[in-house]
PDB file of N, CA and C in Angstrom:
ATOM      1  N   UNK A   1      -0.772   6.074  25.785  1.00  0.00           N
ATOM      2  CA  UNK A   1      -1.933   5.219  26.038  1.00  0.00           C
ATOM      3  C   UNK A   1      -1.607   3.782  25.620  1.00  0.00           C
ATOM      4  N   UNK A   2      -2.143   2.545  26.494  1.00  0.00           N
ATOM      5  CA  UNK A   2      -1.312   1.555  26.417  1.00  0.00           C
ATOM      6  C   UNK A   2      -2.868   0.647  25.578  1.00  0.00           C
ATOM      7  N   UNK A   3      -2.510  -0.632  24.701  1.00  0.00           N
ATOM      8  CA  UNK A   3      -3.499  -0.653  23.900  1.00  0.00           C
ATOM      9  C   UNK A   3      -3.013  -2.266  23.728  1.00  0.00           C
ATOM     10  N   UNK A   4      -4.255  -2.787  24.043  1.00  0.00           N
ATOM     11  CA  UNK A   4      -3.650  -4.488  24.142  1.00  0.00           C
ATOM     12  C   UNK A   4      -3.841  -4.938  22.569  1.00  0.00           C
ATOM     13  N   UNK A   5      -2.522  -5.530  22.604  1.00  0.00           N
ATOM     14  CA  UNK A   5      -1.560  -5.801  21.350  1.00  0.00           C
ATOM     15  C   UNK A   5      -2.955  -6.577  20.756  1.00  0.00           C
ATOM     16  N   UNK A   6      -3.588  -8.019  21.480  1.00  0.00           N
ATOM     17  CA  UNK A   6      -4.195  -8.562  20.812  1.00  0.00           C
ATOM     18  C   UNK A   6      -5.352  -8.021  19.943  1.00  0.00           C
ATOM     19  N   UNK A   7      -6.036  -6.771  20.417  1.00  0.00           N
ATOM     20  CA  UNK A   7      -7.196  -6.466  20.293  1.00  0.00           C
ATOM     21  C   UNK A   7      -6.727  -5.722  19.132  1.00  0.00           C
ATOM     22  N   UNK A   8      -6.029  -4.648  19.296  1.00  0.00           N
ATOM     23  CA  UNK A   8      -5.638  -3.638  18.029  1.00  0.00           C
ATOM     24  C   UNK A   8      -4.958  -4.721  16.991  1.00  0.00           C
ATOM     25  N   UNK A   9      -4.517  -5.709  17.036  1.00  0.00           N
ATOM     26  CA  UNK A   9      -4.447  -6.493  16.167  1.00  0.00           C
ATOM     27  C   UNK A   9      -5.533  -6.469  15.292  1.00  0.00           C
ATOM     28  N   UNK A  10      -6.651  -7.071  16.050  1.00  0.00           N
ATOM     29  CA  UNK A  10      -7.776  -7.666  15.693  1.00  0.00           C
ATOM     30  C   UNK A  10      -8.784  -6.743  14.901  1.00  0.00           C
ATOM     31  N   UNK A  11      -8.733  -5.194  15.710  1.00  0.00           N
ATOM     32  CA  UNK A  11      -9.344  -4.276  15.112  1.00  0.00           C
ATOM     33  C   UNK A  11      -7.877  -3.930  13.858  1.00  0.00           C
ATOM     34  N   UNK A  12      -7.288  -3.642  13.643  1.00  0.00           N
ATOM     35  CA  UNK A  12      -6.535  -3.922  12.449  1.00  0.00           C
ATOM     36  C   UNK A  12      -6.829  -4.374  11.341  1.00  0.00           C
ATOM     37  N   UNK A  13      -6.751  -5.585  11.229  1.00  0.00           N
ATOM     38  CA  UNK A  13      -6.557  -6.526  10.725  1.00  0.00           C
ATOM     39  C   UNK A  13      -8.398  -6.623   9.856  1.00  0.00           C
ATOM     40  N   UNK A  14      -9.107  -6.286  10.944  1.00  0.00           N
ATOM     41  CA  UNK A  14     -10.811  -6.250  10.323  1.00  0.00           C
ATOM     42  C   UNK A  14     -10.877  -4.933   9.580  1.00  0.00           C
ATOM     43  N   UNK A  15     -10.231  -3.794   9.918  1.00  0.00           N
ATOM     44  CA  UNK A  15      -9.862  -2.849   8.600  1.00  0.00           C
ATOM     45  C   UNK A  15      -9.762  -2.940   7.401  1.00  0.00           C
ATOM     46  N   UNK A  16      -8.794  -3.808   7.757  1.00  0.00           N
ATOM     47  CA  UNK A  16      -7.634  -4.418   6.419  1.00  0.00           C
ATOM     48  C   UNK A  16      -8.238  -5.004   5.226  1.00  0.00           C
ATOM     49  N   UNK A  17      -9.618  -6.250   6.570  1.00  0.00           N
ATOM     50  CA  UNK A  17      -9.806  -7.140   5.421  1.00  0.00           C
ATOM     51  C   UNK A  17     -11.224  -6.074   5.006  1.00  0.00           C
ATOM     52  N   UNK A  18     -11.643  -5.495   5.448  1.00  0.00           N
ATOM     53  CA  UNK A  18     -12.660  -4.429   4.919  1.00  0.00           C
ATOM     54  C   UNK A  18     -12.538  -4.105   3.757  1.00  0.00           C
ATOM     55  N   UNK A  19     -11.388  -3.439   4.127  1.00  0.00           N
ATOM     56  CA  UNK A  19     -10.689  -2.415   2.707  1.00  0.00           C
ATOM     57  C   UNK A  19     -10.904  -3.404   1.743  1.00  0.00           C
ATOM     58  N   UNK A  20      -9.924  -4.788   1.590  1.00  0.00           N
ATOM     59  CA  UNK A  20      -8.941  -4.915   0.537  1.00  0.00           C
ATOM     60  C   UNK A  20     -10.899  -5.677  -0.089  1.00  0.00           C
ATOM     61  N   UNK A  21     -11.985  -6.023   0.693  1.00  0.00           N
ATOM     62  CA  UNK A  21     -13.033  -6.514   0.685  1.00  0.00           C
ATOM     63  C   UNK A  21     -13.837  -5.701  -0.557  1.00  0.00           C
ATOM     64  N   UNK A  22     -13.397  -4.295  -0.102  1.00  0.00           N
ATOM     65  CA  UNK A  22     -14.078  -3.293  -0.761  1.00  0.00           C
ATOM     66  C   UNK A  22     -13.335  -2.713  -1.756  1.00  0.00           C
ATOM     67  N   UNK A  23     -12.364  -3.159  -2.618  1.00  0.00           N
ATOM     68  CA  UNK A  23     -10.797  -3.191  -3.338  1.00  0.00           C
ATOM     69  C   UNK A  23     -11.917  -4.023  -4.210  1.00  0.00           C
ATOM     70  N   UNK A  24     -12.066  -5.411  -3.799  1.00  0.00           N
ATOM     71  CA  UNK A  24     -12.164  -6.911  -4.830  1.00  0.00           C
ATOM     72  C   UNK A  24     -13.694  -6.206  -5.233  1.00  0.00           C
ATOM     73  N   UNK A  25     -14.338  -5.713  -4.712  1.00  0.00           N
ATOM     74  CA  UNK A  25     -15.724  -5.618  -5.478  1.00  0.00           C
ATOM     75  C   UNK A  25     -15.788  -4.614  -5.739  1.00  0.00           C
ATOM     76  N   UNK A  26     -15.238  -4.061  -5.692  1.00  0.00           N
ATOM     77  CA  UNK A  26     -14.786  -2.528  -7.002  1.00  0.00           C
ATOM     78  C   UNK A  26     -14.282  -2.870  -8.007  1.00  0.00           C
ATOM     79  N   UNK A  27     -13.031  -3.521  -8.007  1.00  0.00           N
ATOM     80  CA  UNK A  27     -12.139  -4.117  -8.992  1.00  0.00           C
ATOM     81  C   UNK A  27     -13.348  -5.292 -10.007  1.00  0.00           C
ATOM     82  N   UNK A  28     -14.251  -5.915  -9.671  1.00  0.00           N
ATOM     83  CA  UNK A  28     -14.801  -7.314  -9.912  1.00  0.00           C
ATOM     84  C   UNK A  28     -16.173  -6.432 -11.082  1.00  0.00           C
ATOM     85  N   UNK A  29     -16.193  -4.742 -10.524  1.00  0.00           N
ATOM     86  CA  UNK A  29     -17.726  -4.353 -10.690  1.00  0.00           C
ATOM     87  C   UNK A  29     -17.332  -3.963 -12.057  1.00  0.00           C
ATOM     88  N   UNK A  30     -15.591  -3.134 -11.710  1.00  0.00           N
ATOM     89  CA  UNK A  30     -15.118  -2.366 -12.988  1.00  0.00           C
ATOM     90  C   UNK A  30     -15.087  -3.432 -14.158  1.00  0.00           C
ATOM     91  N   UNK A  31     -14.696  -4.488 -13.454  1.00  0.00           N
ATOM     92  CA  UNK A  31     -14.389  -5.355 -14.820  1.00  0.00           C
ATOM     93  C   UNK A  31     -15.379  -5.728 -15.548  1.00  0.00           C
ATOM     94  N   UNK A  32     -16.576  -6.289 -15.065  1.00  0.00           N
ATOM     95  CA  UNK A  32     -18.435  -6.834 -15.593  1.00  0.00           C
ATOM     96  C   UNK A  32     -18.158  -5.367 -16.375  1.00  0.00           C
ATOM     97  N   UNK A  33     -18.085  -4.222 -15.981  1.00  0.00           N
ATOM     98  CA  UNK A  33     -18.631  -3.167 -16.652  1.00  0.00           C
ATOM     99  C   UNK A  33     -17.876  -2.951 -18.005  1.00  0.00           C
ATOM    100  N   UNK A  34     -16.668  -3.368 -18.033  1.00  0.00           N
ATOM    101  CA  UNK A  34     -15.668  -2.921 -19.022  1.00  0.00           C
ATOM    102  C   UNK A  34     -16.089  -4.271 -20.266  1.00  0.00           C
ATOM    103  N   UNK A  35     -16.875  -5.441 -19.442  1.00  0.00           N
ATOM    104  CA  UNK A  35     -16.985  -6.359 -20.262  1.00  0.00           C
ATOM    105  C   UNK A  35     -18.093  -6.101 -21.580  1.00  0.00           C
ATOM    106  N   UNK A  36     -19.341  -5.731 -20.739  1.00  0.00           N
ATOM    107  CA  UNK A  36     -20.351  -5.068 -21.269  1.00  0.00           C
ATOM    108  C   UNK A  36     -20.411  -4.629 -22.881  1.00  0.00           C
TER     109      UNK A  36
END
């Protein structure tokens, strides 16, 4: 199945920044909490 480079880029890449989105405010929540 053939899959235009630009788009799966794009859907990629909005994964990516999802994740690493949902990484920083995990990481940001643990820390307030550890501060506490």
């Amino acid at each position: 199945m053939e899959v235009d480079p630009l788009g799966g880029s794009k859907y990629l890449i909005l994964i990516v920044d999802e994740g690493s989105g949902c990484m920083k405010g995990f990481s940001l929540r643990a820390k307030s909490d550890n501060e506490e």
